[in-house]
Protein backbone atom coordinates (compact mmCIF):
# COMPACT_ATOMS: atom_id res chain seq x y z
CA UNK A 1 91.76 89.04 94.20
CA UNK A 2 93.53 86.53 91.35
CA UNK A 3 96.31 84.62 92.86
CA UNK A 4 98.86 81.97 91.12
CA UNK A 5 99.21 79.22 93.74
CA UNK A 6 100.25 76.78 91.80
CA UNK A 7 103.09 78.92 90.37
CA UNK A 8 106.75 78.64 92.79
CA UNK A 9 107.78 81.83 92.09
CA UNK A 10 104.40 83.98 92.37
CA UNK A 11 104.87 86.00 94.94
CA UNK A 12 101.84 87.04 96.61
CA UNK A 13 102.90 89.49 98.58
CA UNK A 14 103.60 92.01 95.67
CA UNK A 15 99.92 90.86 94.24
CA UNK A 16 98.68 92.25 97.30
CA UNK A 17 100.46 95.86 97.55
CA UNK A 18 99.39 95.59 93.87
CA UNK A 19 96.07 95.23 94.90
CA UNK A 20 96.11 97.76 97.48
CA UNK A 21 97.40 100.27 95.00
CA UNK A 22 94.72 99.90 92.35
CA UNK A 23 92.14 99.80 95.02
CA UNK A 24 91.93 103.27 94.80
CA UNK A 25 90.50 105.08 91.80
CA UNK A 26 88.05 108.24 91.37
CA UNK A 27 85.63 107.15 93.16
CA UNK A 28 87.78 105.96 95.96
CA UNK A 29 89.76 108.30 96.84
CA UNK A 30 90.23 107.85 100.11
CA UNK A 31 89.67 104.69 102.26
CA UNK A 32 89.76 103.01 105.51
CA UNK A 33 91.60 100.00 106.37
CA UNK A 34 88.61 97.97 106.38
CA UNK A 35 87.80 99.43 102.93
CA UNK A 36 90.76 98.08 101.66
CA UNK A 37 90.04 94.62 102.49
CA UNK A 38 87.16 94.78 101.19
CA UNK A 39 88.06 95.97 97.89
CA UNK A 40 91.18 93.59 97.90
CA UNK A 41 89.39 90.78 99.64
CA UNK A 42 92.47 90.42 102.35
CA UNK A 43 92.18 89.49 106.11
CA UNK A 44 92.05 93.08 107.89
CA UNK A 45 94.93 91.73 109.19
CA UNK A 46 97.08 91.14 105.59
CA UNK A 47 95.04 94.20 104.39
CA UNK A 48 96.83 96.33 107.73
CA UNK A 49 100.42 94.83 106.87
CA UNK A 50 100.48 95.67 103.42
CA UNK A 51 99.19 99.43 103.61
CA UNK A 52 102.21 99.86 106.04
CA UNK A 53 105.03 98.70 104.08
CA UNK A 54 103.29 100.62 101.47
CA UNK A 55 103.41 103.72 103.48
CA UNK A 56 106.76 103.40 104.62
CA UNK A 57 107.89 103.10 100.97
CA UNK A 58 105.97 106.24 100.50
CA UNK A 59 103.12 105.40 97.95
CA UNK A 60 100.55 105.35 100.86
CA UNK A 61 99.68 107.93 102.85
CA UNK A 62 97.01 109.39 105.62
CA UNK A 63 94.76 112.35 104.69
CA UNK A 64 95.52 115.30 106.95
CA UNK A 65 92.33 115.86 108.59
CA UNK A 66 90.22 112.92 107.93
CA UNK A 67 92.95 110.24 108.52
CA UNK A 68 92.01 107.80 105.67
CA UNK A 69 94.72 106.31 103.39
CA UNK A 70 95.26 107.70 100.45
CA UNK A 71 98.04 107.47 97.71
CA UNK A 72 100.88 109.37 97.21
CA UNK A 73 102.47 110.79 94.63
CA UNK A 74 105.74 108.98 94.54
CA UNK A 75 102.57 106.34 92.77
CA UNK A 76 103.32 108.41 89.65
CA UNK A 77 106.94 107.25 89.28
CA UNK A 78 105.87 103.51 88.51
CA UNK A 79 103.67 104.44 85.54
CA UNK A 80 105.96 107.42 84.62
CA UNK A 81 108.57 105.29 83.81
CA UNK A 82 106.46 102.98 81.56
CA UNK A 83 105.79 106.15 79.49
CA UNK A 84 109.27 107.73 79.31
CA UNK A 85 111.31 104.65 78.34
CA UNK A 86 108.13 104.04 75.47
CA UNK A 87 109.28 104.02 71.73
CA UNK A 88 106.25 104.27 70.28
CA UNK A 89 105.34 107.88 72.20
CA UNK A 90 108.59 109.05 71.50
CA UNK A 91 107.86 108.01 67.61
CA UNK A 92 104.18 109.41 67.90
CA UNK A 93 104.75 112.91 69.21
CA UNK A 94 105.26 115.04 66.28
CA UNK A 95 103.04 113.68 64.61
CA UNK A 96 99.66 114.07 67.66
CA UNK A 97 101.01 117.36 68.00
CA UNK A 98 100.61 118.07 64.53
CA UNK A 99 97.63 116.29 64.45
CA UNK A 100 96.09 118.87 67.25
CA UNK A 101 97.54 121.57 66.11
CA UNK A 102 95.75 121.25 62.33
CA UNK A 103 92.50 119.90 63.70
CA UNK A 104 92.29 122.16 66.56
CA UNK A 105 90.61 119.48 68.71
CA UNK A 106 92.74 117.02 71.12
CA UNK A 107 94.47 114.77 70.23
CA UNK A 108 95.62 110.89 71.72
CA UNK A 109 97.53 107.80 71.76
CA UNK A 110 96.13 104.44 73.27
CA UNK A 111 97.23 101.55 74.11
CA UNK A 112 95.04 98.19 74.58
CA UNK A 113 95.11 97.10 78.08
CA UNK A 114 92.76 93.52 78.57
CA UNK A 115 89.05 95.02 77.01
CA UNK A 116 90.04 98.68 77.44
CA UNK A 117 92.10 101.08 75.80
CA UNK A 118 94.67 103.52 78.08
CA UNK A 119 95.70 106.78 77.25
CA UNK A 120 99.53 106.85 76.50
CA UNK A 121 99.66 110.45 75.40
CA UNK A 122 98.01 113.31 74.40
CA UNK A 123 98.10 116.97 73.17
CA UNK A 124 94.90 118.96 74.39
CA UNK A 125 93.26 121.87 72.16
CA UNK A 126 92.77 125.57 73.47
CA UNK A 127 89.57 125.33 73.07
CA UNK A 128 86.55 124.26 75.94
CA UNK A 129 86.52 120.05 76.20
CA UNK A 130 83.34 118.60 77.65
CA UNK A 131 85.28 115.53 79.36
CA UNK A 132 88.83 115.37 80.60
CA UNK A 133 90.74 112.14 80.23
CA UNK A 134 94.32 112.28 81.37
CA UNK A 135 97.29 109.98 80.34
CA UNK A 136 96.64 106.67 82.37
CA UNK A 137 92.54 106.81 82.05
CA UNK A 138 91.24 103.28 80.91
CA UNK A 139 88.32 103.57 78.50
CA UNK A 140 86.35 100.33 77.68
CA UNK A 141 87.02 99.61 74.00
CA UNK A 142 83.12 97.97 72.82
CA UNK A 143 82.40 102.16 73.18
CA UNK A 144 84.84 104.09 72.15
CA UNK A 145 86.41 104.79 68.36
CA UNK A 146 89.77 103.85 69.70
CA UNK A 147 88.78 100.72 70.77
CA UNK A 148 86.62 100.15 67.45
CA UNK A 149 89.92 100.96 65.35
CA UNK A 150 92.29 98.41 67.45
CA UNK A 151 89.79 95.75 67.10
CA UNK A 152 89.33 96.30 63.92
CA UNK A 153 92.67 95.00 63.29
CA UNK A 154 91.59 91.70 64.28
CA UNK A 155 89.51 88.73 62.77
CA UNK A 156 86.27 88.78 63.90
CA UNK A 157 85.78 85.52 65.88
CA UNK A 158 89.08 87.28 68.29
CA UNK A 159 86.71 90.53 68.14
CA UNK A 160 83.64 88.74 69.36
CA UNK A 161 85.43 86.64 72.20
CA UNK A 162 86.94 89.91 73.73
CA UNK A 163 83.53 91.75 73.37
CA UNK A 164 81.51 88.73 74.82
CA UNK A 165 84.26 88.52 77.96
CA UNK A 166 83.66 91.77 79.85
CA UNK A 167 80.46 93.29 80.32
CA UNK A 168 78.93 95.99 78.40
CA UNK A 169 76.70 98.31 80.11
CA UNK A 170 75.03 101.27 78.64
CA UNK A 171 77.30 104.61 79.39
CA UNK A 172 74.46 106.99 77.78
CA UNK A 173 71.29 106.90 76.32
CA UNK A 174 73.37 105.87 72.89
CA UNK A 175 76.12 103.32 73.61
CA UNK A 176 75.89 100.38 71.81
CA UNK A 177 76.14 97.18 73.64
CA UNK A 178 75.08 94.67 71.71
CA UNK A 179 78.07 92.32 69.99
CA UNK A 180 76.43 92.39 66.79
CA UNK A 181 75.99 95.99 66.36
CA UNK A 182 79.71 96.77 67.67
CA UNK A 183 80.97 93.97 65.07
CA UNK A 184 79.47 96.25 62.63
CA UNK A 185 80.81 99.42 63.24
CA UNK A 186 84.18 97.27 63.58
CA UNK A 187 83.53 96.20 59.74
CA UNK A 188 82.85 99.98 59.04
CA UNK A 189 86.33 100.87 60.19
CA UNK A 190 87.95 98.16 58.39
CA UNK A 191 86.40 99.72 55.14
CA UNK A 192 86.85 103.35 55.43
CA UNK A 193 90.33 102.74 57.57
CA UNK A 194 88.78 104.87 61.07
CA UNK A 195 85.96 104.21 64.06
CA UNK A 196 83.84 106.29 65.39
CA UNK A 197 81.89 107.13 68.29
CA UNK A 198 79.18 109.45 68.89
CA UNK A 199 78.66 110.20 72.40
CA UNK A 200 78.32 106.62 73.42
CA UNK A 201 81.18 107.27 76.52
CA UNK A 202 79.98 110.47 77.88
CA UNK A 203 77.35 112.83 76.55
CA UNK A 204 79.01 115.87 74.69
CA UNK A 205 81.80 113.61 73.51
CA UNK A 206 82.45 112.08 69.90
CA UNK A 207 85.39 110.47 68.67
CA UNK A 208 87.36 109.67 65.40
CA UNK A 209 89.81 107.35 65.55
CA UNK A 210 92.96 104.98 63.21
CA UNK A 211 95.03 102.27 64.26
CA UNK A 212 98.47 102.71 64.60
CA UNK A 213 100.58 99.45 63.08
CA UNK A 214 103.81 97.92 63.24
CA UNK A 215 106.05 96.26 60.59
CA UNK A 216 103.99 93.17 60.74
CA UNK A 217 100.85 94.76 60.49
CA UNK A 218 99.75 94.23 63.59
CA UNK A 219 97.97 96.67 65.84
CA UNK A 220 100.25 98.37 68.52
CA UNK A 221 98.16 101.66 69.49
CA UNK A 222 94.89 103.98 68.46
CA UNK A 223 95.00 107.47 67.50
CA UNK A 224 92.06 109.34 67.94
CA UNK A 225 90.29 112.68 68.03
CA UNK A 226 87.90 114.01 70.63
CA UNK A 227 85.61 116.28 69.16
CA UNK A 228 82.69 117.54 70.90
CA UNK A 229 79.21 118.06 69.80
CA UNK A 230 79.18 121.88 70.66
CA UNK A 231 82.13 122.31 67.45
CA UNK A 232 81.07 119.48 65.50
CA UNK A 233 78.48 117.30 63.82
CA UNK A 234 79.07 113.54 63.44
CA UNK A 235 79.13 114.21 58.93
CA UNK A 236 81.83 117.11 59.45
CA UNK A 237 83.90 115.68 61.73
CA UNK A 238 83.96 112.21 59.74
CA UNK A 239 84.49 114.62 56.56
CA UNK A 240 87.08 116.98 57.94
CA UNK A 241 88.81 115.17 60.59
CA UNK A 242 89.22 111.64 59.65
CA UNK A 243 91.27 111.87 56.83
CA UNK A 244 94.04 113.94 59.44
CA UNK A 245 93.62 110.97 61.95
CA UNK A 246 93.94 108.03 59.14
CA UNK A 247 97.11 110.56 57.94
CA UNK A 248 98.71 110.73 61.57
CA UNK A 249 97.95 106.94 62.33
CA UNK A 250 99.97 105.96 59.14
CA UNK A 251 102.94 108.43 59.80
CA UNK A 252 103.29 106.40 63.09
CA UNK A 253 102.97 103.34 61.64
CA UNK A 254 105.63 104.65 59.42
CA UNK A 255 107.81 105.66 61.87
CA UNK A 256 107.98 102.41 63.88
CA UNK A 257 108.93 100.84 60.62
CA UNK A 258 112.18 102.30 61.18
């Protein structure tokens, strides 16, 4: 766990409910105290302090009938209101919903968090999705189109360094993870003005994606479509869909401007 000692006013007892919170994910769920310490790399004894005060603030709870600690969902209040006090999903709305509602696949808003991209908002399709990936999912970006599209935004010596920092493992049989081939697909979407990926995340699972800009031209966001392989190829979707998302990534843009 990071720590700031040499900062006065770091205080490290937030970094460690912090800690505790993020410790669980999907595939913790649940978990002991001695889990958590683990995972946090606290004292049992900092680790047992901590999930207290957490669970007498109410993020932390015990499950019923196994008694492990497990969050609660007065969690979703901290990250709710990041989203509801957000300009840019406010701005973006219509315009995903639109976006969904002419492409008939689902439609979404990232943000880039460190090497990843997070889901900000989204409008889902009627129709049968392979993969479900809910507001607040991080998604690596060296795999995914939104990724692609916000770094495409950048010069490609920031690119590399960001790729080269976090590792890159392979999520299916056809993720690409070396630098050099994801620098090209980068270049791709600076050409044609979207990234794509073809089930490099999860199998089943493409993606077409834009980057959304503000007044300075900088990158701010990613919108993206999620079309699956059972509705689409890789040429139609690119053919049909990605002039909607470049479309829907400038009326943001637009938006912001104002």
């Amino acid at each position: 766990m990071p720590s700031a000692l040499a900062d006065p006013l770091f205080n490290q007892s937030l970094e460690k409910g912090l800690a505790v919170l993020r410790a669980f994910d999907a595939a913790h769920r649940t978990l002991t105290l001695g889990e958590l310490a683990e995972l946090t790399g606290m004292s049992k004894g900092s680790a047992q302090r901590t999930v207290h005060t957490l669970q007498v603030l109410g993020y932390v709870g015990k499950h019923p009938q196994t008694r492990r600690f497990q969050l609660k969902p007065k969690v979703i209040d901290i990250g709710f209101n990041y989203l509801a006090a957000h300009p840019l999903i406010r701005a973006a709305h219509p315009y995903l919903s639109q976006l969904a509602q002419s492409s008939g696949e689902t439609a979404s808003l990232t943000e880039a968090v460190d090497t990843d991209m997070v889901y900000i908002a989204q409008f889902l399709t009627t129709q049968h999705i392979p993969v479900l990936t809910p507001v607040g999912m991080r998604i690596p970006m060296y795999c995914t189109s939104s990724g692609r599209a916000w770094l495409s935004t950048l010069p490609d010596t920031q690119v590399r360094s960001l790729l080269s920092s976090a590792p890159r493992p392979a999520r299916t049989p056809n993720t690409l993870t070396s630098v050099s081939a994801i620098l090209e697909r980068v270049a791709l979407c600076r050409k044609s003005g979207y990234a794509t990926n073809s089930e490099e995340l999860f199998l089943g699972d493409m993606g077409i994606a834009a980057p959304v800009l503000d007044n300075q031209g900088q990158a701010v966001a990613a919108v993206h479509l999620s079309p699956p392989t059972s509705r689409w190829t890789m040429d139609d979707a690119q053919a049909k869909l990605a002039p909607l998302v470049i479309e829907c990534a400038r009326a943001i843009s637009q938006a912001l401007a104002y």
